[in-house]
C-alpha atoms as a PDB file:
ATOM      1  CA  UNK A   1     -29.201 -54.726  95.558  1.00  0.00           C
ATOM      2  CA  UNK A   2     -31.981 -53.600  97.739  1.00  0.00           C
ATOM      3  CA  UNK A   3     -35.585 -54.869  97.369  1.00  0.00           C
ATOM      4  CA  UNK A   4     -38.049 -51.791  97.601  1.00  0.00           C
ATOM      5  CA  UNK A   5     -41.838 -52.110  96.871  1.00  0.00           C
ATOM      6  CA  UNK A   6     -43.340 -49.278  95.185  1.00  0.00           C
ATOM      7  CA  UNK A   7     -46.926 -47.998  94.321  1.00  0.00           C
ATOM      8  CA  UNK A   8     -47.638 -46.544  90.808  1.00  0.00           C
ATOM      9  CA  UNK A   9     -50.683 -45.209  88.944  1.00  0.00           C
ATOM     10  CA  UNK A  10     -52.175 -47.735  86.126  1.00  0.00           C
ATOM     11  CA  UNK A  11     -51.104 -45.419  83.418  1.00  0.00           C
ATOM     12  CA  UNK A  12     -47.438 -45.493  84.802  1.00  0.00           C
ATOM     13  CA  UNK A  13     -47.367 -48.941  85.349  1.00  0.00           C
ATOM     14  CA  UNK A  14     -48.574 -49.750  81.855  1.00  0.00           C
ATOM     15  CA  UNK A  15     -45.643 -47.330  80.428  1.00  0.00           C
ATOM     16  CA  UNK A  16     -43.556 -49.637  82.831  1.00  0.00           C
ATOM     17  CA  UNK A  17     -44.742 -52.674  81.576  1.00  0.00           C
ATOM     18  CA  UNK A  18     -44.325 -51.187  77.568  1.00  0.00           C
ATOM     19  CA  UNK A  19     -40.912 -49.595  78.259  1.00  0.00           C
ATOM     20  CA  UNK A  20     -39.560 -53.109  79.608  1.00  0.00           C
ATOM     21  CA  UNK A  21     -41.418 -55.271  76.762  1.00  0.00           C
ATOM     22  CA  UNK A  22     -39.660 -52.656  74.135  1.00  0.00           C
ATOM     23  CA  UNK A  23     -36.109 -52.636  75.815  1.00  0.00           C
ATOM     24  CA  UNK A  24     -36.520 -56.408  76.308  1.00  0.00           C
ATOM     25  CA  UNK A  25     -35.609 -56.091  79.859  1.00  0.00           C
ATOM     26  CA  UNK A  26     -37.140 -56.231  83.014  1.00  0.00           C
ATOM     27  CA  UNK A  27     -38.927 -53.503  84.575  1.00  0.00           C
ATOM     28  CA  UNK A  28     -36.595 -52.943  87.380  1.00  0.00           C
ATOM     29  CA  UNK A  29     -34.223 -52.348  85.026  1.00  0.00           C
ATOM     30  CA  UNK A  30     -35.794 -50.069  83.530  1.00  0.00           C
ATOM     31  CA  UNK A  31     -37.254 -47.914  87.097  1.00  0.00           C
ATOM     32  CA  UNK A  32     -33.278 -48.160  87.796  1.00  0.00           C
ATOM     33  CA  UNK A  33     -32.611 -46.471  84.406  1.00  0.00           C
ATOM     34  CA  UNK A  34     -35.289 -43.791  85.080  1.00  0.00           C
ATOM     35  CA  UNK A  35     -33.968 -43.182  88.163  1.00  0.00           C
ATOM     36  CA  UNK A  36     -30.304 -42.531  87.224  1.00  0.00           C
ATOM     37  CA  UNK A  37     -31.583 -39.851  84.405  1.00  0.00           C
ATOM     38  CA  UNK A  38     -33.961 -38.180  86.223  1.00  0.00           C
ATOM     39  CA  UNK A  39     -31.649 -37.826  89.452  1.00  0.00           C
ATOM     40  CA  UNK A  40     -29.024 -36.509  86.660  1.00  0.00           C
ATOM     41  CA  UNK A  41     -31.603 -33.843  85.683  1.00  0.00           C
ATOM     42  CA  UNK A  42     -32.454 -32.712  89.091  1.00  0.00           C
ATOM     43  CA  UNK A  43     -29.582 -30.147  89.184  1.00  0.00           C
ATOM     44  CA  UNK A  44     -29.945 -28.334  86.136  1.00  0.00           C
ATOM     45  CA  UNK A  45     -32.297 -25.727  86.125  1.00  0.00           C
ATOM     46  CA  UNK A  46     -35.734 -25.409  84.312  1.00  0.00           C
ATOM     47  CA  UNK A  47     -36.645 -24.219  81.320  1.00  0.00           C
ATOM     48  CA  UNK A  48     -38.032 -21.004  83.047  1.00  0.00           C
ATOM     49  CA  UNK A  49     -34.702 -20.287  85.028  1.00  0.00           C
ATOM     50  CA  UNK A  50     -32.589 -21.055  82.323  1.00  0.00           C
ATOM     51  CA  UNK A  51     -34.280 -18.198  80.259  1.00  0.00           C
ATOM     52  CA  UNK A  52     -34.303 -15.606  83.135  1.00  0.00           C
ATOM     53  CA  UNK A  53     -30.414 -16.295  83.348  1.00  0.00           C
ATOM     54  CA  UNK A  54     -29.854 -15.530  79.686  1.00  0.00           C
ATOM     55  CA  UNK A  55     -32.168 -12.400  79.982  1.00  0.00           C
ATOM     56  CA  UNK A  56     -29.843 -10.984  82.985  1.00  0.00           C
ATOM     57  CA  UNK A  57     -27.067 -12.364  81.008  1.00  0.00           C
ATOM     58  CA  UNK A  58     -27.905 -10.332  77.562  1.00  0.00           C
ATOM     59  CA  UNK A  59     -28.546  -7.500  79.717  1.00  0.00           C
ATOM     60  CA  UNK A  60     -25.072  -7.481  81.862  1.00  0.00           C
ATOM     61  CA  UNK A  61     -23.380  -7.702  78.031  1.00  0.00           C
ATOM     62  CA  UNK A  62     -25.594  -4.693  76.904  1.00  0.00           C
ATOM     63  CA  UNK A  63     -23.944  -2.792  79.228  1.00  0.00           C
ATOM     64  CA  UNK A  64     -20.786  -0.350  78.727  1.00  0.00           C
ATOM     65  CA  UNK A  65     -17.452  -1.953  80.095  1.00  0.00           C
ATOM     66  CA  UNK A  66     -16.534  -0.264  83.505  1.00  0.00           C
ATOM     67  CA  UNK A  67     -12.819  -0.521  83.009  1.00  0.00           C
ATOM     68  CA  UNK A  68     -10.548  -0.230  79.827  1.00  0.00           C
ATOM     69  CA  UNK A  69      -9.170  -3.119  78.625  1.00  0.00           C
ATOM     70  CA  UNK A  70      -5.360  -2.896  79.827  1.00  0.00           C
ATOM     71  CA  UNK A  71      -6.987  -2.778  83.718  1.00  0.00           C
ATOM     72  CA  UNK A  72      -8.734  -5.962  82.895  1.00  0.00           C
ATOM     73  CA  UNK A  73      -5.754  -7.521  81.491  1.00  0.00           C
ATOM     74  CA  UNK A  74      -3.410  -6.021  84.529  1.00  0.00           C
ATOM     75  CA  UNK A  75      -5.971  -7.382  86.919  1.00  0.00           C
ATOM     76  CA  UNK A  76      -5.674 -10.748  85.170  1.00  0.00           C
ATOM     77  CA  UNK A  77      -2.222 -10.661  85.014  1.00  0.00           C
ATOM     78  CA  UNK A  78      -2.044  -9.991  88.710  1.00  0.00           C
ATOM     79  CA  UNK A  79      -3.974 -13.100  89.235  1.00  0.00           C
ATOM     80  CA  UNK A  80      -2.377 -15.276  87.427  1.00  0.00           C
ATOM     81  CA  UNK A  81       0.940 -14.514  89.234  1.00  0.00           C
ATOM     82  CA  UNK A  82      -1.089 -14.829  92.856  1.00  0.00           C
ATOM     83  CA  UNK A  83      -2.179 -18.098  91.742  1.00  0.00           C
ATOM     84  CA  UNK A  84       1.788 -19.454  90.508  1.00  0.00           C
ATOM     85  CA  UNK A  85       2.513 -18.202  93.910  1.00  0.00           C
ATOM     86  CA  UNK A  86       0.341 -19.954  95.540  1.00  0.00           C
ATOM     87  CA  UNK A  87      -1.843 -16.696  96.305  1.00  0.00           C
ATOM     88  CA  UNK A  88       0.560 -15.055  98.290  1.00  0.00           C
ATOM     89  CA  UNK A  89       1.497 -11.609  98.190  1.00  0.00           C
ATOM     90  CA  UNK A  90       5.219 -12.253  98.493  1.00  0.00           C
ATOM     91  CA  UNK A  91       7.220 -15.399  97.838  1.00  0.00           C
ATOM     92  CA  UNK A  92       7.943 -17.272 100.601  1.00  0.00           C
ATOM     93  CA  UNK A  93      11.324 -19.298 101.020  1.00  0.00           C
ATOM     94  CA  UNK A  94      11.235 -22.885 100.322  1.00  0.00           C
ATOM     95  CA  UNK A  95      11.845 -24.974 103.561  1.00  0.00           C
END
């Protein structure tokens, strides 16, 4: 473990202190708990961006299809075989 000093506001410090007192356990347990969360959080996006991606989202769906289906699925098709081959346009021979 590494010892690390750290500076908080009173009102933080008295969550602290009630956070540890509930969990029975000792506030540095509890900062390293905070810490995991929030630094599990800090990748996913915000309430705001999250809605603006659905929005775009909902409006890409609104739209007519550009291609029928069978190109889509003979597109996919084609894709799936470039990835068994190992995305090679030919097979190659086995050394």
């Amino acid at each position: 473990m590494v010892k690390m000093t750290f500076t908080f506001d009173e009102e933080t410090a008295e969550r602290l202190r009630q956070a540890a007192a509930r969990l029975a356990r000792p506030q540095s347990h509890v900062v390293r708990e905070a810490v995991r969360e929030y630094a599990e959080r800090v990748g996913l996006l915000s309430e705001q961006e999250r809605r603006h991606f659905l929005q775009v989202l909902d409006r890409i769906l609104s739209r007519p299809p550009t291609r029928s289906l069978s190109e889509v699925e003979s597109e996919l098709r084609e894709v799936r075989t470039a990835r068994r081959r190992g995305w090679r346009r030919t097979r190659t021979a086995s050394p």
